[in-house]
N, C-alpha and C. Protein backbone atom coordinates (compact mmCIF):
# COMPACT_ATOMS: atom_id res chain seq x y z
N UNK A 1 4.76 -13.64 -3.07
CA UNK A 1 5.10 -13.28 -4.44
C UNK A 1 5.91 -14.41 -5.06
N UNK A 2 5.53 -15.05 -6.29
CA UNK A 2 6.06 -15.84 -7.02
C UNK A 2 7.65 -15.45 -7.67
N UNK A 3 8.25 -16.55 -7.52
CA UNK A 3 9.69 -16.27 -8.20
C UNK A 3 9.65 -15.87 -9.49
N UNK A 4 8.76 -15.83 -10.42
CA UNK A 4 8.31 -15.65 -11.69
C UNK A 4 8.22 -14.34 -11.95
N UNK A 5 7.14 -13.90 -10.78
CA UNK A 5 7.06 -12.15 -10.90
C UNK A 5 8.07 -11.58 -9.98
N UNK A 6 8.99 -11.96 -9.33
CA UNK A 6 9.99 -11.25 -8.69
C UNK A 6 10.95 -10.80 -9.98
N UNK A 7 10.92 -11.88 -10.35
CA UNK A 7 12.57 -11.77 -11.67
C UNK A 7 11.82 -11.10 -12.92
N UNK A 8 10.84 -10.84 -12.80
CA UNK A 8 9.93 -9.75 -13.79
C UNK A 8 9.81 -8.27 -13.36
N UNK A 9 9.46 -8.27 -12.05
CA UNK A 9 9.79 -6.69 -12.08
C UNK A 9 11.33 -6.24 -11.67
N UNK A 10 12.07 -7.32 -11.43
CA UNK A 10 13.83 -6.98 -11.26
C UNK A 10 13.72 -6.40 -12.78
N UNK A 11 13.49 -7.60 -13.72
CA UNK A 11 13.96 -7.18 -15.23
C UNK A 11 13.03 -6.01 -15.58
N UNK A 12 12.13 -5.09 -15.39
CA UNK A 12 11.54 -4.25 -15.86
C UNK A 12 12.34 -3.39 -14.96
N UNK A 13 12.59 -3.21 -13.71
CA UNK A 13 13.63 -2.15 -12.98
C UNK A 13 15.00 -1.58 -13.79
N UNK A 14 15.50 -3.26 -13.90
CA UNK A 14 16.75 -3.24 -14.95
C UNK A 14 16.97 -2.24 -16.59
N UNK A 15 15.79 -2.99 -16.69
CA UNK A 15 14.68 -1.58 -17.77
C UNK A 15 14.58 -0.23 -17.68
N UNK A 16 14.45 0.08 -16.76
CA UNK A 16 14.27 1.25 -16.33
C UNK A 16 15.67 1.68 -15.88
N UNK A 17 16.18 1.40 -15.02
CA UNK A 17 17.28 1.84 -14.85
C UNK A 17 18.63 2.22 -16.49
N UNK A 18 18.58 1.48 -17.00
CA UNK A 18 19.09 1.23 -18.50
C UNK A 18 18.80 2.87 -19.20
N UNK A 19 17.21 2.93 -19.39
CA UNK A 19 16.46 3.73 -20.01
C UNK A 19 17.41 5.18 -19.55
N UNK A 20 16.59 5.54 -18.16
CA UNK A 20 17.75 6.33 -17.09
C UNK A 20 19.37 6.40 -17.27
N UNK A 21 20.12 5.59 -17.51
CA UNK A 21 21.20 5.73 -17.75
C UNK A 21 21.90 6.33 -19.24
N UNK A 22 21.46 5.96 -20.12
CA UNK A 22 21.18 6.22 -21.39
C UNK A 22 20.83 7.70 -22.10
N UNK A 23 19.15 7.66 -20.89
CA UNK A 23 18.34 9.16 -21.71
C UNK A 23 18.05 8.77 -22.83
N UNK A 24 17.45 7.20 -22.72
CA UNK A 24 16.44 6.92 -23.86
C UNK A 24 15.11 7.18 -23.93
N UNK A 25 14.68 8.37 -24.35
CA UNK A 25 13.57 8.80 -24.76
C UNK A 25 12.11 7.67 -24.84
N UNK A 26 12.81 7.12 -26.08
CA UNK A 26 12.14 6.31 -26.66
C UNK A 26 11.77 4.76 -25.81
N UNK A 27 12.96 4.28 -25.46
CA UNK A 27 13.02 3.55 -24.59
C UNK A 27 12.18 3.84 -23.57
N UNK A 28 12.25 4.81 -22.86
CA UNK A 28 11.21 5.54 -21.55
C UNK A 28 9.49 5.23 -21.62
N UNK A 29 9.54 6.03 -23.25
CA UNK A 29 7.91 5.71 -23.18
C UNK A 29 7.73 4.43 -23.60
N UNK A 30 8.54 2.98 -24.22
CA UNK A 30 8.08 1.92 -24.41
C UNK A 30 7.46 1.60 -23.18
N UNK A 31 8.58 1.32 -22.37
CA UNK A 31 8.80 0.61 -20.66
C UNK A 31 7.74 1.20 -20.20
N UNK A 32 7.20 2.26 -19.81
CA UNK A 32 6.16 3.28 -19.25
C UNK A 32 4.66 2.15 -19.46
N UNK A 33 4.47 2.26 -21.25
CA UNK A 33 3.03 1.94 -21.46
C UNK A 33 3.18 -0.12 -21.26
N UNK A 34 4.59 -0.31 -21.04
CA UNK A 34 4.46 -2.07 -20.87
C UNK A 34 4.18 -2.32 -18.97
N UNK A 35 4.92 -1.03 -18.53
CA UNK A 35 4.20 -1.20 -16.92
C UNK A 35 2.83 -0.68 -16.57
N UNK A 36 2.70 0.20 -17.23
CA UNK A 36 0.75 0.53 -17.16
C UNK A 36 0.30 -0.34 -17.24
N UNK A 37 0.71 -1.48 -18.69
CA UNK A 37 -0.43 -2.21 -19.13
C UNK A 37 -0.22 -3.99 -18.28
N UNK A 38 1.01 -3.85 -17.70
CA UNK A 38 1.08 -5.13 -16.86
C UNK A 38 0.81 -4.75 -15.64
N UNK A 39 1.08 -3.82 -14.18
CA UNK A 39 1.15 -3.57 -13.21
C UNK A 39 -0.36 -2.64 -12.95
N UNK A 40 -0.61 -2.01 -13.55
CA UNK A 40 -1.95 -0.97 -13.05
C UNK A 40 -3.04 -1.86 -12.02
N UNK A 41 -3.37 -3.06 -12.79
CA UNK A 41 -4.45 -4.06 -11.79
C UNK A 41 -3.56 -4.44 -10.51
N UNK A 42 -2.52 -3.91 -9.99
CA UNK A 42 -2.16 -4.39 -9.29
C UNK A 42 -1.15 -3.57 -8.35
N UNK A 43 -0.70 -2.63 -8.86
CA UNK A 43 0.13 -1.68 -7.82
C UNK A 43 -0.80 -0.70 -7.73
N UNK A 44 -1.34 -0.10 -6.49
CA UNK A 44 -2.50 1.33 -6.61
C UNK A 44 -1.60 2.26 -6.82
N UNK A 45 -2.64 3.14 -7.38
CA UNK A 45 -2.19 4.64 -8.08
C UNK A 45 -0.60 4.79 -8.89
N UNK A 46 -0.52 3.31 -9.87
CA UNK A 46 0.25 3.28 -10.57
C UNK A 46 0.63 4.55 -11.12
N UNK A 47 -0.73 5.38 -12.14
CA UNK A 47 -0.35 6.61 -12.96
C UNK A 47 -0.38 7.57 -12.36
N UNK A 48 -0.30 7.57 -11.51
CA UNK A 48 -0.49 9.08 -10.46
C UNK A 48 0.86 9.97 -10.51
N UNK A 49 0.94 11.00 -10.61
CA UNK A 49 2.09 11.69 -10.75
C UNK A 49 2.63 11.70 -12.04
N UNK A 50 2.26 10.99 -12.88
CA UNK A 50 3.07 10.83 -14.02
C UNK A 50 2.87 11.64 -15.02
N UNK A 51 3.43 12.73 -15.83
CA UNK A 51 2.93 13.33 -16.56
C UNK A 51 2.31 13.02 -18.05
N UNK A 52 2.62 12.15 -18.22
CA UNK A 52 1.68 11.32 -19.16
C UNK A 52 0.00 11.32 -19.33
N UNK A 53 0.05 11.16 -17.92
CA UNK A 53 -1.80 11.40 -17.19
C UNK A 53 -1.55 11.97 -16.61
N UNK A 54 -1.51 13.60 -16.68
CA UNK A 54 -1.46 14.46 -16.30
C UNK A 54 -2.77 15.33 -17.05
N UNK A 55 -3.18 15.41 -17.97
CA UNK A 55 -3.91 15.65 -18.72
C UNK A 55 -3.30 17.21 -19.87
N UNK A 56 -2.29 17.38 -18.83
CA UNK A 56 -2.15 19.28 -19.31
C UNK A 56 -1.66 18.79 -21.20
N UNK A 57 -1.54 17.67 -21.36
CA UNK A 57 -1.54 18.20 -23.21
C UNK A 57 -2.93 18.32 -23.30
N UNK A 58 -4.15 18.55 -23.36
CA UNK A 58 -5.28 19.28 -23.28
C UNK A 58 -5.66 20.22 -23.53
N UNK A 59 -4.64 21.10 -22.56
CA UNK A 59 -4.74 22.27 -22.34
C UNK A 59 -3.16 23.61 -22.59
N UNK A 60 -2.16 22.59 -23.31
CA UNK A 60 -1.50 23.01 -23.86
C UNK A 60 -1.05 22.53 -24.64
N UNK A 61 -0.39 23.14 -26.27
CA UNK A 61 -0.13 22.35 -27.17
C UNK A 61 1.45 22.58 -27.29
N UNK A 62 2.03 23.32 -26.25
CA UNK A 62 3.62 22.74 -26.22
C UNK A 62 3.77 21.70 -25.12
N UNK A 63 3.01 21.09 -24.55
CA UNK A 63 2.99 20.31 -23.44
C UNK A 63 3.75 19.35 -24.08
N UNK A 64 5.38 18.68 -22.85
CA UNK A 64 5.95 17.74 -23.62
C UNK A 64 6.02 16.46 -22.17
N UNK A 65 5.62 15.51 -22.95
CA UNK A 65 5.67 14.44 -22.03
C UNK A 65 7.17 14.38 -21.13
N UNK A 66 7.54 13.67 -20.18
CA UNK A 66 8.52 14.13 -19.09
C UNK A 66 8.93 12.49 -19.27
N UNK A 67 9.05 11.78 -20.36
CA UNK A 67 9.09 9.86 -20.04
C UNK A 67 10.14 10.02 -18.95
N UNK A 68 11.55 10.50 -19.17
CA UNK A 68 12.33 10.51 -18.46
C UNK A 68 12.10 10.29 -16.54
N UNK A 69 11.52 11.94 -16.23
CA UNK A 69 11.19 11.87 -15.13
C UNK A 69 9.76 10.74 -14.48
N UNK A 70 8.93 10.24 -15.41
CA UNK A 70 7.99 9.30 -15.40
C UNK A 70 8.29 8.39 -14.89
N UNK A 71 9.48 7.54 -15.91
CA UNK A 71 10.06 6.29 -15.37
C UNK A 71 10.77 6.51 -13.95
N UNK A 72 11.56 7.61 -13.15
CA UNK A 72 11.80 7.29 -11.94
C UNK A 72 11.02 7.52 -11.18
N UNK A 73 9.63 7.53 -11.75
CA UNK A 73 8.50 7.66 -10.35
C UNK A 73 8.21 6.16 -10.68
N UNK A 74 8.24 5.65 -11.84
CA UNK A 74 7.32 4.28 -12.00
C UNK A 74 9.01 3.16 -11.40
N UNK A 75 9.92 3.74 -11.58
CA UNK A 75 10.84 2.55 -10.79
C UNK A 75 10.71 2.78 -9.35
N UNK A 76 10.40 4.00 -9.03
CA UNK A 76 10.31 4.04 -7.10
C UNK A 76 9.18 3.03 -6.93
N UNK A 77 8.19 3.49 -7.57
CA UNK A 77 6.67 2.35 -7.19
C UNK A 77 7.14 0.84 -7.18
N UNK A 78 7.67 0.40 -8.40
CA UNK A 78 8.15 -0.78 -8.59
C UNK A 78 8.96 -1.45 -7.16
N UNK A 79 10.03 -0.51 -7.41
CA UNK A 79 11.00 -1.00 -6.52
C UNK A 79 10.30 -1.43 -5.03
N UNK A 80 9.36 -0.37 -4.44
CA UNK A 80 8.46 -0.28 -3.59
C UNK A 80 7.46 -1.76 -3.30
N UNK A 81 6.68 -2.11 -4.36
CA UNK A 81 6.22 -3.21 -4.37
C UNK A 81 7.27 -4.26 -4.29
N UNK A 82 8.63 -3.94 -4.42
CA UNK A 82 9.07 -5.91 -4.98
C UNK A 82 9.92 -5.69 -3.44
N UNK A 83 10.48 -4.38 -2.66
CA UNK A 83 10.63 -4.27 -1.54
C UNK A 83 9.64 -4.89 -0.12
N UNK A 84 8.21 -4.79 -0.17
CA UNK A 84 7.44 -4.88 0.21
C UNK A 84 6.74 -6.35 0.00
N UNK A 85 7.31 -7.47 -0.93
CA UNK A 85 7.27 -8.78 -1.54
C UNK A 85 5.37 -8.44 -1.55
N UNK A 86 4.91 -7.71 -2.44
CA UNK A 86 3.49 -7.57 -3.10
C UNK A 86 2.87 -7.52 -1.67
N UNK A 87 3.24 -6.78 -0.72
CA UNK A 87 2.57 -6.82 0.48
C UNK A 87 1.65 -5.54 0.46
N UNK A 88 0.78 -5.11 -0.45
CA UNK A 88 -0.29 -4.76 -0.78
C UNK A 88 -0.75 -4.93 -2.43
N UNK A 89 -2.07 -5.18 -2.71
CA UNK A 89 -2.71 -5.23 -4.12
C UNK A 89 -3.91 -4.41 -4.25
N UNK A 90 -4.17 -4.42 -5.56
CA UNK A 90 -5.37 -4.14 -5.74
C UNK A 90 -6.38 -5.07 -6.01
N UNK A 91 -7.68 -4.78 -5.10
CA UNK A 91 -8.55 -6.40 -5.33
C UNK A 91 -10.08 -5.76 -5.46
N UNK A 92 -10.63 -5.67 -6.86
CA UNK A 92 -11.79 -5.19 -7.14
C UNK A 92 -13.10 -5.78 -6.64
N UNK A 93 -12.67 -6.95 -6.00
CA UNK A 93 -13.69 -7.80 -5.52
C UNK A 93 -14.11 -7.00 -3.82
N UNK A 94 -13.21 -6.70 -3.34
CA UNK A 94 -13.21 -6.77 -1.99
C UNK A 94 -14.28 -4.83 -1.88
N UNK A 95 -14.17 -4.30 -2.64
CA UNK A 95 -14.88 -2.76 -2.57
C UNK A 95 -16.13 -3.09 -3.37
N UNK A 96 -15.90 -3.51 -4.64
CA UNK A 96 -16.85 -3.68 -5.93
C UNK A 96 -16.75 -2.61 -6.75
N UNK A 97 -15.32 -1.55 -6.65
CA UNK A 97 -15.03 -0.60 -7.32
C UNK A 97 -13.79 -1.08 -7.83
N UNK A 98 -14.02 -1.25 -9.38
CA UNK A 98 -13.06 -1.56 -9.55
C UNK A 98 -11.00 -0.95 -9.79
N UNK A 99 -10.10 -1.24 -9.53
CA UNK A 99 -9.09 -0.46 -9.50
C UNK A 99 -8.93 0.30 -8.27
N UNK A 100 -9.90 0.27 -7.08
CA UNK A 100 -9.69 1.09 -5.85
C UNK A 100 -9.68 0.79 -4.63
N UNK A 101 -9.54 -0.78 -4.45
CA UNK A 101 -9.87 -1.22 -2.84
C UNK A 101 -8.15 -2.23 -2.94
N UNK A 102 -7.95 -1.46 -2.21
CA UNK A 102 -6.63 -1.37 -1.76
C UNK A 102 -6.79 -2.50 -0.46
N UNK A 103 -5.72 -3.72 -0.25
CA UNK A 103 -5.75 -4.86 0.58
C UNK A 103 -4.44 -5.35 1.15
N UNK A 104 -4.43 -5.94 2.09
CA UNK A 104 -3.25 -6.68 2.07
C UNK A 104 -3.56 -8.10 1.92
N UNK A 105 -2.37 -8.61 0.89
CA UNK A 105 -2.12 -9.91 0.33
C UNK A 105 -1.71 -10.52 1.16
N UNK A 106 -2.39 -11.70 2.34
CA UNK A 106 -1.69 -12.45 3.07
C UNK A 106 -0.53 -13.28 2.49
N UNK A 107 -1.57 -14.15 1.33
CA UNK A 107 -0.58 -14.81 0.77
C UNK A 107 0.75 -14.53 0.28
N UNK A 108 0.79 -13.09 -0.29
CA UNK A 108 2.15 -13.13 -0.95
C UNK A 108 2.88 -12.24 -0.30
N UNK A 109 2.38 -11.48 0.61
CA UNK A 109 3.18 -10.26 1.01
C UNK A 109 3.54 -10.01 2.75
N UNK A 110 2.71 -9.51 3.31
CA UNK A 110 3.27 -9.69 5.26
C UNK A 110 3.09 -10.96 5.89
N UNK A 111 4.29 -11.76 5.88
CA UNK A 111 4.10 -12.76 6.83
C UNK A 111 3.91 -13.12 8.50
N UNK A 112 2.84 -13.92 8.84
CA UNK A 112 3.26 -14.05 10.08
C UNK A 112 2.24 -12.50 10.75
N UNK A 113 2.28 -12.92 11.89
CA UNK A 113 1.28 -12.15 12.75
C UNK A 113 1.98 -11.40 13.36
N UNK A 114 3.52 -11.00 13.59
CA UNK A 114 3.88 -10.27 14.19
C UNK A 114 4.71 -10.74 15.34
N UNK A 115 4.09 -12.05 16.22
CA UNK A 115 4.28 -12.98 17.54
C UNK A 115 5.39 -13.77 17.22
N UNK A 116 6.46 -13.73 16.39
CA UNK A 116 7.54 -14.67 16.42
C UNK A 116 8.15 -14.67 17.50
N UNK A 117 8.71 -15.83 17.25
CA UNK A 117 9.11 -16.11 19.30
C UNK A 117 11.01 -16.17 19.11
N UNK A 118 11.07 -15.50 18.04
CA UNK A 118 13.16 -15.30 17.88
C UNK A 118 13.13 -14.61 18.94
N UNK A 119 14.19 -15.11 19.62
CA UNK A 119 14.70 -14.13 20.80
C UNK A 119 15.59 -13.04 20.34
N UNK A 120 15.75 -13.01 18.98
CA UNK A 120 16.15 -11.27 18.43
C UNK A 120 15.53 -10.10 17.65
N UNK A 121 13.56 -10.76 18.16
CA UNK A 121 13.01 -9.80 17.74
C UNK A 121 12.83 -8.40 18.51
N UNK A 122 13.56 -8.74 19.53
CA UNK A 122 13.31 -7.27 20.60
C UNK A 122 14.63 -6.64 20.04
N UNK A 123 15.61 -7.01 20.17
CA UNK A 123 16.62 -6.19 19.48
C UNK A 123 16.64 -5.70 18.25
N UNK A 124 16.26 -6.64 17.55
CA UNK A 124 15.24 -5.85 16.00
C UNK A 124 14.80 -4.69 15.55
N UNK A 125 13.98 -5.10 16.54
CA UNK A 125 12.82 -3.74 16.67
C UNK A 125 13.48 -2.34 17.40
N UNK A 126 13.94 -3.10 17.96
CA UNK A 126 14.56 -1.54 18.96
C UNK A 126 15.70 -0.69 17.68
N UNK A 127 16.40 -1.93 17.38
CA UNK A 127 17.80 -1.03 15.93
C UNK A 127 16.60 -0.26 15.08
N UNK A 128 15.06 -1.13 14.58
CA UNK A 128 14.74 -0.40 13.80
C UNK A 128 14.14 0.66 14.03
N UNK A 129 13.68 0.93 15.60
CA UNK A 129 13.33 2.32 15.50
C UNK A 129 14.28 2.93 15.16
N UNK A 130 15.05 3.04 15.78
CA UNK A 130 16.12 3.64 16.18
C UNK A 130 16.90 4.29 14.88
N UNK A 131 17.07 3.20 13.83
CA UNK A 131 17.03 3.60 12.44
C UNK A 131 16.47 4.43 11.85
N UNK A 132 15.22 3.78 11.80
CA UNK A 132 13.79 4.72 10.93
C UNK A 132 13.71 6.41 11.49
N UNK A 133 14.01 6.86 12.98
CA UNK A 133 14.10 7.85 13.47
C UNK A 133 15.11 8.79 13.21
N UNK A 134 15.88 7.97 12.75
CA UNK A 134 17.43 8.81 12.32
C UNK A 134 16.91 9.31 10.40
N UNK A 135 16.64 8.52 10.40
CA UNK A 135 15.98 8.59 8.80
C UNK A 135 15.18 9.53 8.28
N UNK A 136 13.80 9.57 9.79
CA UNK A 136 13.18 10.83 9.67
C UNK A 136 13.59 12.45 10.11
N UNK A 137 14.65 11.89 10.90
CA UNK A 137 15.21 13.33 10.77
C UNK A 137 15.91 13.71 9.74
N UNK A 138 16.64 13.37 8.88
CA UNK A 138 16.95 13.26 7.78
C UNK A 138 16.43 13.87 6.80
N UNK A 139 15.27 13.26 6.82
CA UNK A 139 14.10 13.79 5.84
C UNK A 139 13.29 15.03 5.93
N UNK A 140 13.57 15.20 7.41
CA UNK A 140 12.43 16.41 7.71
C UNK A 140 13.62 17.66 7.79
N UNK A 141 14.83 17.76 7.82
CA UNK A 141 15.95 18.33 7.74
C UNK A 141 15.94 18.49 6.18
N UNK A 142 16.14 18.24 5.66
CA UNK A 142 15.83 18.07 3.86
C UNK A 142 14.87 18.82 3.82
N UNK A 143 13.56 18.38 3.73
CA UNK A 143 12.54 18.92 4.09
C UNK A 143 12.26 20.50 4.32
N UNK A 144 12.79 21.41 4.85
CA UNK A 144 12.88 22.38 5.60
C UNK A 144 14.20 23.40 5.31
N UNK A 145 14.92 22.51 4.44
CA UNK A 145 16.02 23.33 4.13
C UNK A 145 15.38 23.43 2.49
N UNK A 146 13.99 22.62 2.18
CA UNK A 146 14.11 22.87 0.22
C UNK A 146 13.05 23.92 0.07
N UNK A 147 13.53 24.96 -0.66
CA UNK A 147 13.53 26.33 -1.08
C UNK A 147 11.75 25.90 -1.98
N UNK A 148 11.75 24.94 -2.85
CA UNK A 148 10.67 24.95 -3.45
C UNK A 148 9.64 24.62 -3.08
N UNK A 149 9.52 24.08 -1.45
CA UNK A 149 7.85 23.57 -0.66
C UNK A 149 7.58 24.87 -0.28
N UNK A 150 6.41 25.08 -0.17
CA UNK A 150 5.73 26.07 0.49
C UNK A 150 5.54 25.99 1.68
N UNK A 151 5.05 26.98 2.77
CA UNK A 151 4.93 26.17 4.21
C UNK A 151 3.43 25.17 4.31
N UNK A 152 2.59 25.17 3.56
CA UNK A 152 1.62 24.45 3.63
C UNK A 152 2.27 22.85 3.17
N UNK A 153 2.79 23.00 2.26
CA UNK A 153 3.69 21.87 1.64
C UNK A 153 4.12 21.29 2.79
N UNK A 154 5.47 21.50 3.44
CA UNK A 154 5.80 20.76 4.21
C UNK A 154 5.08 20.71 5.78
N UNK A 155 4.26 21.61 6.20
CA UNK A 155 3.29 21.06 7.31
C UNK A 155 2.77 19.82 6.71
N UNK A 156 1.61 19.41 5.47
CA UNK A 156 1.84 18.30 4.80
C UNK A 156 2.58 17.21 5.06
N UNK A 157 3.70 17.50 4.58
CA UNK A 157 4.59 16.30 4.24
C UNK A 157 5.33 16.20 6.24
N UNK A 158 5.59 16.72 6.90
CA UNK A 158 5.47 16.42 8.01
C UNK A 158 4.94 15.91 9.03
N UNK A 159 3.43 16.23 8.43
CA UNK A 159 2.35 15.33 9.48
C UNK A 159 2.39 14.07 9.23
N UNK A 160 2.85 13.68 7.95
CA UNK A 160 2.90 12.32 7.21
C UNK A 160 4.11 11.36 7.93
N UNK A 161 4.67 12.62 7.84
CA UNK A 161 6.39 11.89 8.67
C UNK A 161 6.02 11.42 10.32
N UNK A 162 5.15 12.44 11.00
CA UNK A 162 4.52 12.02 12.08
C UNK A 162 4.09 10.80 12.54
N UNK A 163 2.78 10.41 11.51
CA UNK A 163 2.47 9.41 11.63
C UNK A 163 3.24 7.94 11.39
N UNK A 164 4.13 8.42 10.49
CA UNK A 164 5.01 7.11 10.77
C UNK A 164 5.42 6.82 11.63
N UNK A 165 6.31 7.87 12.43
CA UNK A 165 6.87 7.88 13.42
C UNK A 165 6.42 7.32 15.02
N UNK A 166 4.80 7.55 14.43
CA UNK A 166 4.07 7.68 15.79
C UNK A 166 3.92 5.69 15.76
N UNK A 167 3.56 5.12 14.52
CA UNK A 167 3.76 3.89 14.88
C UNK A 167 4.86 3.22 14.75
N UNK A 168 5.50 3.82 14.29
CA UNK A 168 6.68 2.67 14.79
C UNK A 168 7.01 2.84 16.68
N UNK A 169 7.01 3.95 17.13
CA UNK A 169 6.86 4.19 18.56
C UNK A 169 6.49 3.29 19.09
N UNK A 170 5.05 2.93 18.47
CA UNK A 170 3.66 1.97 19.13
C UNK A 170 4.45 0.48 18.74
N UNK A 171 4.98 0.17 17.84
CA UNK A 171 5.42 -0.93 17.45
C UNK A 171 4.39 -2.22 17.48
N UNK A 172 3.22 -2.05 16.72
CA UNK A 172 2.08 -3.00 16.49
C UNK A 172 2.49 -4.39 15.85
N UNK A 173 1.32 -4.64 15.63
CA UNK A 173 1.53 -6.37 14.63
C UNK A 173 1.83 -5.50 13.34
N UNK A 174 1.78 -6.55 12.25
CA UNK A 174 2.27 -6.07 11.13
C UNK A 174 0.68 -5.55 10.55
N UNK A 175 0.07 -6.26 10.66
CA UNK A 175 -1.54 -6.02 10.33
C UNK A 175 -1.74 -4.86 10.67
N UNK A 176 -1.62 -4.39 11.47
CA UNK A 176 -2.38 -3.09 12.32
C UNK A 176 -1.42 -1.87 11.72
N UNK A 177 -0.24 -2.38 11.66
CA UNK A 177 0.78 -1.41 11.10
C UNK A 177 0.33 -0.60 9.56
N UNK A 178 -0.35 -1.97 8.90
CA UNK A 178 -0.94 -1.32 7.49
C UNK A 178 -2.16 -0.67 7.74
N UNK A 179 -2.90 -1.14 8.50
CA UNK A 179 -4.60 -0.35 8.96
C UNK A 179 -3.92 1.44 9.30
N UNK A 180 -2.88 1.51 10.42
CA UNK A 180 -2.62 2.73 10.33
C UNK A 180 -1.43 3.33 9.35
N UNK A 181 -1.02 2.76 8.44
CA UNK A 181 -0.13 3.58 7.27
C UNK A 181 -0.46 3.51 6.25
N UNK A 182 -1.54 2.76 5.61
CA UNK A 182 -1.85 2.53 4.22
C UNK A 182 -2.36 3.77 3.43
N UNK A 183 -2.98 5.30 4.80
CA UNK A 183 -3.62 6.41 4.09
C UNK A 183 -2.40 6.65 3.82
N UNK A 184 -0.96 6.76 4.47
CA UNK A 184 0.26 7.76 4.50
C UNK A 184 0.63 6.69 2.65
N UNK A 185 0.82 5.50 2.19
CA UNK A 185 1.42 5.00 1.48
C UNK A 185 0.37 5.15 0.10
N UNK A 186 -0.82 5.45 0.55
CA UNK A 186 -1.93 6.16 -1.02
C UNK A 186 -1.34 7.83 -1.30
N UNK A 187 -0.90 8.02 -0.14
CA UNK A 187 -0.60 9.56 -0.19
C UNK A 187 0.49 9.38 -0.94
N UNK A 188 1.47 8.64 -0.61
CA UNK A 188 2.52 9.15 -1.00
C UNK A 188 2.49 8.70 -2.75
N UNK A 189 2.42 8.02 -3.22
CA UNK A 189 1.76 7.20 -4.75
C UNK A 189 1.19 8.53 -5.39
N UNK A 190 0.68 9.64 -4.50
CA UNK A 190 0.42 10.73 -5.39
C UNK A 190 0.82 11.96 -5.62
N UNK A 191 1.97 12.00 -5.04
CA UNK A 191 3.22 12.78 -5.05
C UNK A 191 4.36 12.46 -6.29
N UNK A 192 5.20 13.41 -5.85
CA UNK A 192 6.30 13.60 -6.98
C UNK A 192 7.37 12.81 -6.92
N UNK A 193 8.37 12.38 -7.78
CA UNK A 193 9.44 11.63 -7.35
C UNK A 193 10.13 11.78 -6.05
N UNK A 194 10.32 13.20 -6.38
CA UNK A 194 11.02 13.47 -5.15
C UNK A 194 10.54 12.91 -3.59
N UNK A 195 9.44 13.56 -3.30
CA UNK A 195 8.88 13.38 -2.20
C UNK A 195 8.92 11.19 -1.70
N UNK A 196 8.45 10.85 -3.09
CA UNK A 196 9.08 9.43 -3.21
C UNK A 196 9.81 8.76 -2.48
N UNK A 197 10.60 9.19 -3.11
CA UNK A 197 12.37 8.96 -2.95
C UNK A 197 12.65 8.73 -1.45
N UNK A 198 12.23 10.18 -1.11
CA UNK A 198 12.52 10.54 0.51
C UNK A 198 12.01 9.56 1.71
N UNK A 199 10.70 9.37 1.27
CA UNK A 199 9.77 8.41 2.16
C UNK A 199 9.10 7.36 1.84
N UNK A 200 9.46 6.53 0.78
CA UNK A 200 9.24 5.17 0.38
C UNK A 200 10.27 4.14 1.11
N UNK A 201 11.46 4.27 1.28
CA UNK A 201 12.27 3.29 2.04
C UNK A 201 12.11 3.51 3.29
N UNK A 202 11.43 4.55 3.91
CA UNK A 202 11.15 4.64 5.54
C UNK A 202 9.76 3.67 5.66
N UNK A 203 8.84 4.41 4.91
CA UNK A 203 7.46 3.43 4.49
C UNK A 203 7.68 1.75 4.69
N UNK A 204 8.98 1.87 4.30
CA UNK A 204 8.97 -0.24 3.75
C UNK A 204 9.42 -0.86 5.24
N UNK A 205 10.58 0.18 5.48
CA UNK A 205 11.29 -0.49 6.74
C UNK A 205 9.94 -0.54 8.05
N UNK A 206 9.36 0.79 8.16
CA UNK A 206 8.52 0.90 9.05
C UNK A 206 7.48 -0.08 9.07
N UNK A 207 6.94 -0.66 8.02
CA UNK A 207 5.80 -1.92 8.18
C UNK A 207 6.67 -3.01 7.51
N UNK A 208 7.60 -3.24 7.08
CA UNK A 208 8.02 -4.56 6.84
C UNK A 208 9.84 -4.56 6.95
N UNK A 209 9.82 -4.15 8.62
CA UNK A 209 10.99 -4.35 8.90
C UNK A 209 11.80 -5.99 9.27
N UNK A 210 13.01 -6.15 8.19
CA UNK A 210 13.64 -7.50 8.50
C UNK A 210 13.99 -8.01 9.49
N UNK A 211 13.35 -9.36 9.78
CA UNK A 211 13.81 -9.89 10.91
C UNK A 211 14.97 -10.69 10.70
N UNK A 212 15.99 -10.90 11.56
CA UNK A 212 17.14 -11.79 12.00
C UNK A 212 17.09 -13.03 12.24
């Protein structure tokens, strides 16, 4: 990822965050339709969740757009990508559908094969399970104590937590790490802030945990 677009989606975060602080309405839906119309070719399932494209003004005519709650789903995504240094895109070439073939960006995003020869990648790895596990209990504790999932809901959102769990266990290359989490990270892009929130920074650490 270019220094150009790093300090571009900082300043659109900054944006957002501002907006959020404020309860600028107006502000909300500017920022909203300037990240649709810059980020969509490029973060998957940008509009997903958002009530904007939601369609229900359609089908109701008190339906009121949510910009507010919008923008902290579109700063989790953000934040998500510039966490992740564009270590997934969207590349219409690679499916021939366009907007839906989801890749990883060698160039700009997971470096390295995994095989670094630091003699503090074993200790690394071990803090970060060890982390990420504390994290998911966390979450699945949360999880189980919130009154508004249903039990289908969080069987759901648990199996999801599973599979993270299950590779970081395995502790693969970084490559293989996205082959098995990329369904859990489309999933989650189509969920609610909340759910977001909870399991986007486990998501990042788990396939693009910092090395020392």
């Amino acid at each position: 990822m270019t220094e150009v677009m790093v300090k571009g989606l900082q300043r659109t975060i900054d944006e957002c965050n501002e907006c959020l602080s404020l309860g600028n309405l107006i502000g909300a839906e500017e920022t909203q339709r300037f990240i649709v119309d810059t980020y969509s070719n490029i973060i998957p399932n940008l509009t997903s969740s958002l009530s904007n494209y939601s369609g229900m003004g359609l089908y109701n005519d008190n339906f009121v757009v949510d910009w507010l709650g919008d923008m902290k789903v579109l700063k989790k995504k953000l934040e998500f990508f510039l966490d992740t240094e564009g270590g997934f895109s969207v590349n219409p070439k690679v499916t021939g559908k366009s907007g839906n073939g989801i890749i990883i960006n060698n160039t700009t995003g997971i470096h390295g094969s995994g095989n670094s020869t630091n003699s503090n990648i074993n200790n690394n790895t071990v803090n970060n399970t060890i982390d990420i596990k504390a994290e998911l209990s966390k979450v699945r504790e949360k999880i189980e104590a919130d009154e508004m999932l249903d039990d289908d809901s969080k069987e759901e959102i648990n199996a999801k937590l599973n599979e993270i769990e299950s590779v970081i266990v395995e502790d693969p290359t970084n490559n293989e790490k996205w082959k098995k989490l990329k369904n859990v990270v489309n999933w989650v892009t189509t969920k609610g802030y909340k759910i977001g929130e909870m399991i986007l920074p486990i998501l990042t650490k788990a396939m693009f945990p910092k090395q020392q």
